[in-house]
N, C-alpha and C. Protein backbone atom coordinates (compact mmCIF):
# COMPACT_ATOMS: atom_id res chain seq x y z
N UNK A 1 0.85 -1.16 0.00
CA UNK A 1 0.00 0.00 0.00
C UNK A 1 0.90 1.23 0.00
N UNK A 2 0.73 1.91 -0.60
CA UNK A 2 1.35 3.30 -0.98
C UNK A 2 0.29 4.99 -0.37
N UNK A 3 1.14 5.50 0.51
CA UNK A 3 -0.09 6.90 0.73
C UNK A 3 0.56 8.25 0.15
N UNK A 4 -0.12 8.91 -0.11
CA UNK A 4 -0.22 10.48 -0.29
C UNK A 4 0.06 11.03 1.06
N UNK A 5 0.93 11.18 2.01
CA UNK A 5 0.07 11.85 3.01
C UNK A 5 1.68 12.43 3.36
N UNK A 6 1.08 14.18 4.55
CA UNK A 6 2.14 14.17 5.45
C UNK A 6 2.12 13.91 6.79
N UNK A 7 3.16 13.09 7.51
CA UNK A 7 3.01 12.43 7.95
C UNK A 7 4.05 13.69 9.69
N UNK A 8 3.38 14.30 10.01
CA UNK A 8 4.64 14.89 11.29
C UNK A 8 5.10 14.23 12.20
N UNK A 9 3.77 13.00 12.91
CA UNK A 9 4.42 12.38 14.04
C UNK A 9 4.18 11.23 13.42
N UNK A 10 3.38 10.48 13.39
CA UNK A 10 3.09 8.86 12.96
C UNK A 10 1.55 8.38 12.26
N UNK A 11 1.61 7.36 12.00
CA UNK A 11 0.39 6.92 11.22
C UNK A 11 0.61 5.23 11.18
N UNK A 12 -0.49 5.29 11.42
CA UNK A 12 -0.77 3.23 11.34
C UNK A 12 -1.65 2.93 10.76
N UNK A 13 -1.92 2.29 9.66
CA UNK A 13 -2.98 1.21 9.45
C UNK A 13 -3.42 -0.04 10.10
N UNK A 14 -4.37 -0.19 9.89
CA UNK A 14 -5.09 -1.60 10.22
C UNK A 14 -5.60 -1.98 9.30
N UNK A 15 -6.13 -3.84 9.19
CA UNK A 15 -7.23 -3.93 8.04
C UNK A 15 -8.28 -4.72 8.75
N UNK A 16 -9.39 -4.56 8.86
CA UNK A 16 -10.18 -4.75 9.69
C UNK A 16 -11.08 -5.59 8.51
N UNK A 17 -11.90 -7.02 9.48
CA UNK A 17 -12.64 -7.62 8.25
C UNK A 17 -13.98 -7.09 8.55
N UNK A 18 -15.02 -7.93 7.69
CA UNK A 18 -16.40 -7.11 7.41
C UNK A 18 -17.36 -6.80 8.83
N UNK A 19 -17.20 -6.95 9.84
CA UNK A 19 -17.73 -7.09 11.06
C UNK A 19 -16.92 -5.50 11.76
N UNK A 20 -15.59 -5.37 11.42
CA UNK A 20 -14.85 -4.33 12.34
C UNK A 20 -14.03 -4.59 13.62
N UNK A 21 -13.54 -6.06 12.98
CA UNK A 21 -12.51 -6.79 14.00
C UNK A 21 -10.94 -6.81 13.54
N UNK A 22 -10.04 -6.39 14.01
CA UNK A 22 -8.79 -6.53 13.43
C UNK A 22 -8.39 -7.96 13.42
N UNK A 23 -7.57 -8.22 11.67
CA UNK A 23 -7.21 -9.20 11.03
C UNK A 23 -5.64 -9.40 11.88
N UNK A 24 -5.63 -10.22 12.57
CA UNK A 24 -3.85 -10.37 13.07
C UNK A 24 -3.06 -10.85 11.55
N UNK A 25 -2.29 -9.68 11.89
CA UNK A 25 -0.99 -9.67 11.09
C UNK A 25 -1.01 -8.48 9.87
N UNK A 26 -2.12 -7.42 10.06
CA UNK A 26 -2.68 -6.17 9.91
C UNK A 26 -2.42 -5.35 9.74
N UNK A 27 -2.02 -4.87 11.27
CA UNK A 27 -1.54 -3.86 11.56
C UNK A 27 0.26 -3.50 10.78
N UNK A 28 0.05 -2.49 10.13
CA UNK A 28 1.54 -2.29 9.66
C UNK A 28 2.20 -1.34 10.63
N UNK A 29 3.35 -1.19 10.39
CA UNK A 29 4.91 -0.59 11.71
C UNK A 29 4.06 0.54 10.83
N UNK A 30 5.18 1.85 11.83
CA UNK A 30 4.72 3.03 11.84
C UNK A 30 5.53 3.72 10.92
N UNK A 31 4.51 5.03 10.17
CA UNK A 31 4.90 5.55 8.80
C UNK A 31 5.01 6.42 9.26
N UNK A 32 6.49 7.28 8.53
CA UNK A 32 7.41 8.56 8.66
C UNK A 32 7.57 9.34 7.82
N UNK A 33 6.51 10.38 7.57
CA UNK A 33 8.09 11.45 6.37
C UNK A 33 6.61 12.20 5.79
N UNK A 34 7.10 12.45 4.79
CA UNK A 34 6.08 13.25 3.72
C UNK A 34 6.49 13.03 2.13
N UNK A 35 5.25 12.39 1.75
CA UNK A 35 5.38 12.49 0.33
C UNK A 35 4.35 11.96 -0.59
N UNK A 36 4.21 11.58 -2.19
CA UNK A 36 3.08 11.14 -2.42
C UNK A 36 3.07 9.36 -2.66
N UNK A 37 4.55 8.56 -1.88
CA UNK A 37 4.63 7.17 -2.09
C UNK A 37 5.00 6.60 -0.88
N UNK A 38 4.62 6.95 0.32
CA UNK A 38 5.18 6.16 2.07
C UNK A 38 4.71 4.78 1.52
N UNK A 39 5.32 3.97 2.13
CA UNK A 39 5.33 2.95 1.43
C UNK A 39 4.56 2.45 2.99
N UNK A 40 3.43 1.49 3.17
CA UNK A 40 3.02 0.85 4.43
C UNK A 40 3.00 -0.36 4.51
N UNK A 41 4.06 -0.97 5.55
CA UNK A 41 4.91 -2.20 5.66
C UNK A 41 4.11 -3.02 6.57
N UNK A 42 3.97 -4.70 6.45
CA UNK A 42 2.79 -5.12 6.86
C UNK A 42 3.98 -6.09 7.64
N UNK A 43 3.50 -6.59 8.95
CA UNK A 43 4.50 -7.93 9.72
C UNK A 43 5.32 -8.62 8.40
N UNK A 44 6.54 -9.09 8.78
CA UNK A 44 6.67 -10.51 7.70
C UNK A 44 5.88 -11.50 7.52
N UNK A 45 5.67 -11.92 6.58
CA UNK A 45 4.75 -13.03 5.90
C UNK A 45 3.29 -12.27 5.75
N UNK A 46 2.71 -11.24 6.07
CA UNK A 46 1.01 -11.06 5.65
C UNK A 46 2.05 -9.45 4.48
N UNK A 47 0.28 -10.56 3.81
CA UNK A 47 0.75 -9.43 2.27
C UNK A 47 -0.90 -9.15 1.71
N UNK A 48 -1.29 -8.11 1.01
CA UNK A 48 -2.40 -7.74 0.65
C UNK A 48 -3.22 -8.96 0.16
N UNK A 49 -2.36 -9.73 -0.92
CA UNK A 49 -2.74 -10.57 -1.39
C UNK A 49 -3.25 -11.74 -0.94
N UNK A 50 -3.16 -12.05 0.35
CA UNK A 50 -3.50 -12.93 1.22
C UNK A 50 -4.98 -13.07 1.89
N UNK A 51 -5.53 -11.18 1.37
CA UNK A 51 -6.86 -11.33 1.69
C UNK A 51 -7.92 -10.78 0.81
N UNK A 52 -7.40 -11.20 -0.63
CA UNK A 52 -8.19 -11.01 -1.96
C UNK A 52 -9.66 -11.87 -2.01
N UNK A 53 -10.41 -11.57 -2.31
CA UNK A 53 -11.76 -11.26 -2.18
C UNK A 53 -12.91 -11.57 -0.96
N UNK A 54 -11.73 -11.22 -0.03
CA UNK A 54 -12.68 -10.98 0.86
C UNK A 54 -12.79 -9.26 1.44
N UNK A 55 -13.98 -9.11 2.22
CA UNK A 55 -14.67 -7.72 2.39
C UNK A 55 -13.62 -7.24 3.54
N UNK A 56 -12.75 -6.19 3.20
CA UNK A 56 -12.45 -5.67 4.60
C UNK A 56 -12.56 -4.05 4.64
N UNK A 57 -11.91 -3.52 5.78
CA UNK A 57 -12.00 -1.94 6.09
C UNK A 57 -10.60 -1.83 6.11
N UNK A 58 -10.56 -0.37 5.57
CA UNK A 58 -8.90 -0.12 6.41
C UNK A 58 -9.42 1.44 7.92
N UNK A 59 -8.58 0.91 8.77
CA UNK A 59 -8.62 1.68 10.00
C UNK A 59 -7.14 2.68 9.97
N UNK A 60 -7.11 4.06 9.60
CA UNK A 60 -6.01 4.47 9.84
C UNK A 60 -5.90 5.47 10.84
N UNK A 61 -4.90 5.12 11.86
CA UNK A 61 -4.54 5.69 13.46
C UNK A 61 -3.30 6.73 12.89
N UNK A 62 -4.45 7.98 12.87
CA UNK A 62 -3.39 9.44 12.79
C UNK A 62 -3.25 10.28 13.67
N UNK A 63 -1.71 10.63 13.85
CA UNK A 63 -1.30 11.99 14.90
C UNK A 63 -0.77 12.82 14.45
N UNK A 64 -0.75 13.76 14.17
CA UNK A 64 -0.60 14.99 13.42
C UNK A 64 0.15 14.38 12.14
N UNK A 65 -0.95 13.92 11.17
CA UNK A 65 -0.77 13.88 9.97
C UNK A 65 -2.11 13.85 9.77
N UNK A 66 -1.77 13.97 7.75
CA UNK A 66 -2.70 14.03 6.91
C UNK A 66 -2.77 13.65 5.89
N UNK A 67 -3.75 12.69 5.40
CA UNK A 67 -3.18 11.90 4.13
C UNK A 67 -4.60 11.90 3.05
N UNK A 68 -3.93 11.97 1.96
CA UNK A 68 -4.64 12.95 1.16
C UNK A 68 -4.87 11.65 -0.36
N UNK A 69 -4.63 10.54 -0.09
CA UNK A 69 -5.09 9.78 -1.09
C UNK A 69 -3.97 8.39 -0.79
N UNK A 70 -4.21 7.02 -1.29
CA UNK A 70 -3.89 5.68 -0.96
C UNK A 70 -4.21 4.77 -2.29
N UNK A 71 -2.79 4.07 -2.30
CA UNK A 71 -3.67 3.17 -3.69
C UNK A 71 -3.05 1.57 -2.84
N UNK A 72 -3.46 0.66 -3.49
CA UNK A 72 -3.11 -0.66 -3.37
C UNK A 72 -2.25 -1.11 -4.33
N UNK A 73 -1.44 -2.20 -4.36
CA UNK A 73 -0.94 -2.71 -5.61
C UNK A 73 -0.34 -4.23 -5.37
C-alpha cells in the first residue's frame, strides 16, 4: 500500500474484516516522512494478497498527519 500523506508524528494502518474486527498480522509498523509514495509495511509473511476477495475496512490511526489519497498494488 502506498499513501499520499504528510506524515509529522506517525500513522498506522489496520485492516479490519467485514464485522470491524482486526485481522492479526494487519496492523503495519509506523509511517514517517512526507510524500506522495510512504510505502506501508505489513508484519513478515502477511501481504495484501492474502486477503483477496474478501470484504475488509482499512482503519487508519493518525497523529498529526494528513493523508490525502492511498492506492493498493
Amino acid at each position: 500500500m502506498l499513501l499520499n500523506a504528510a506524515v509529522l508524528d506517525h500513522l498506522v494502518v489496520e485492516i479490519l474484516d467485514a464485522r470491524g474486527e482486526a485481522i492479526p498480522g494487519f496492523r503495519s509498523s509506523v509511517v514517517r516522512g512526507n510524500g506522495q509514495q510512504l510505502v506501508v509495511a505489513w508484519p513478515e509473511g502477511s501481504g495484501l494478497s492474502d486477503l483477496e476477495g474478501r470484504r475488509v475496512k482499512l482503519r487508519f490511526r493518525l497523529n498529526d498527519a494528513e493523508i490525502f489519497g492511498f492506492q493498493t498494488r
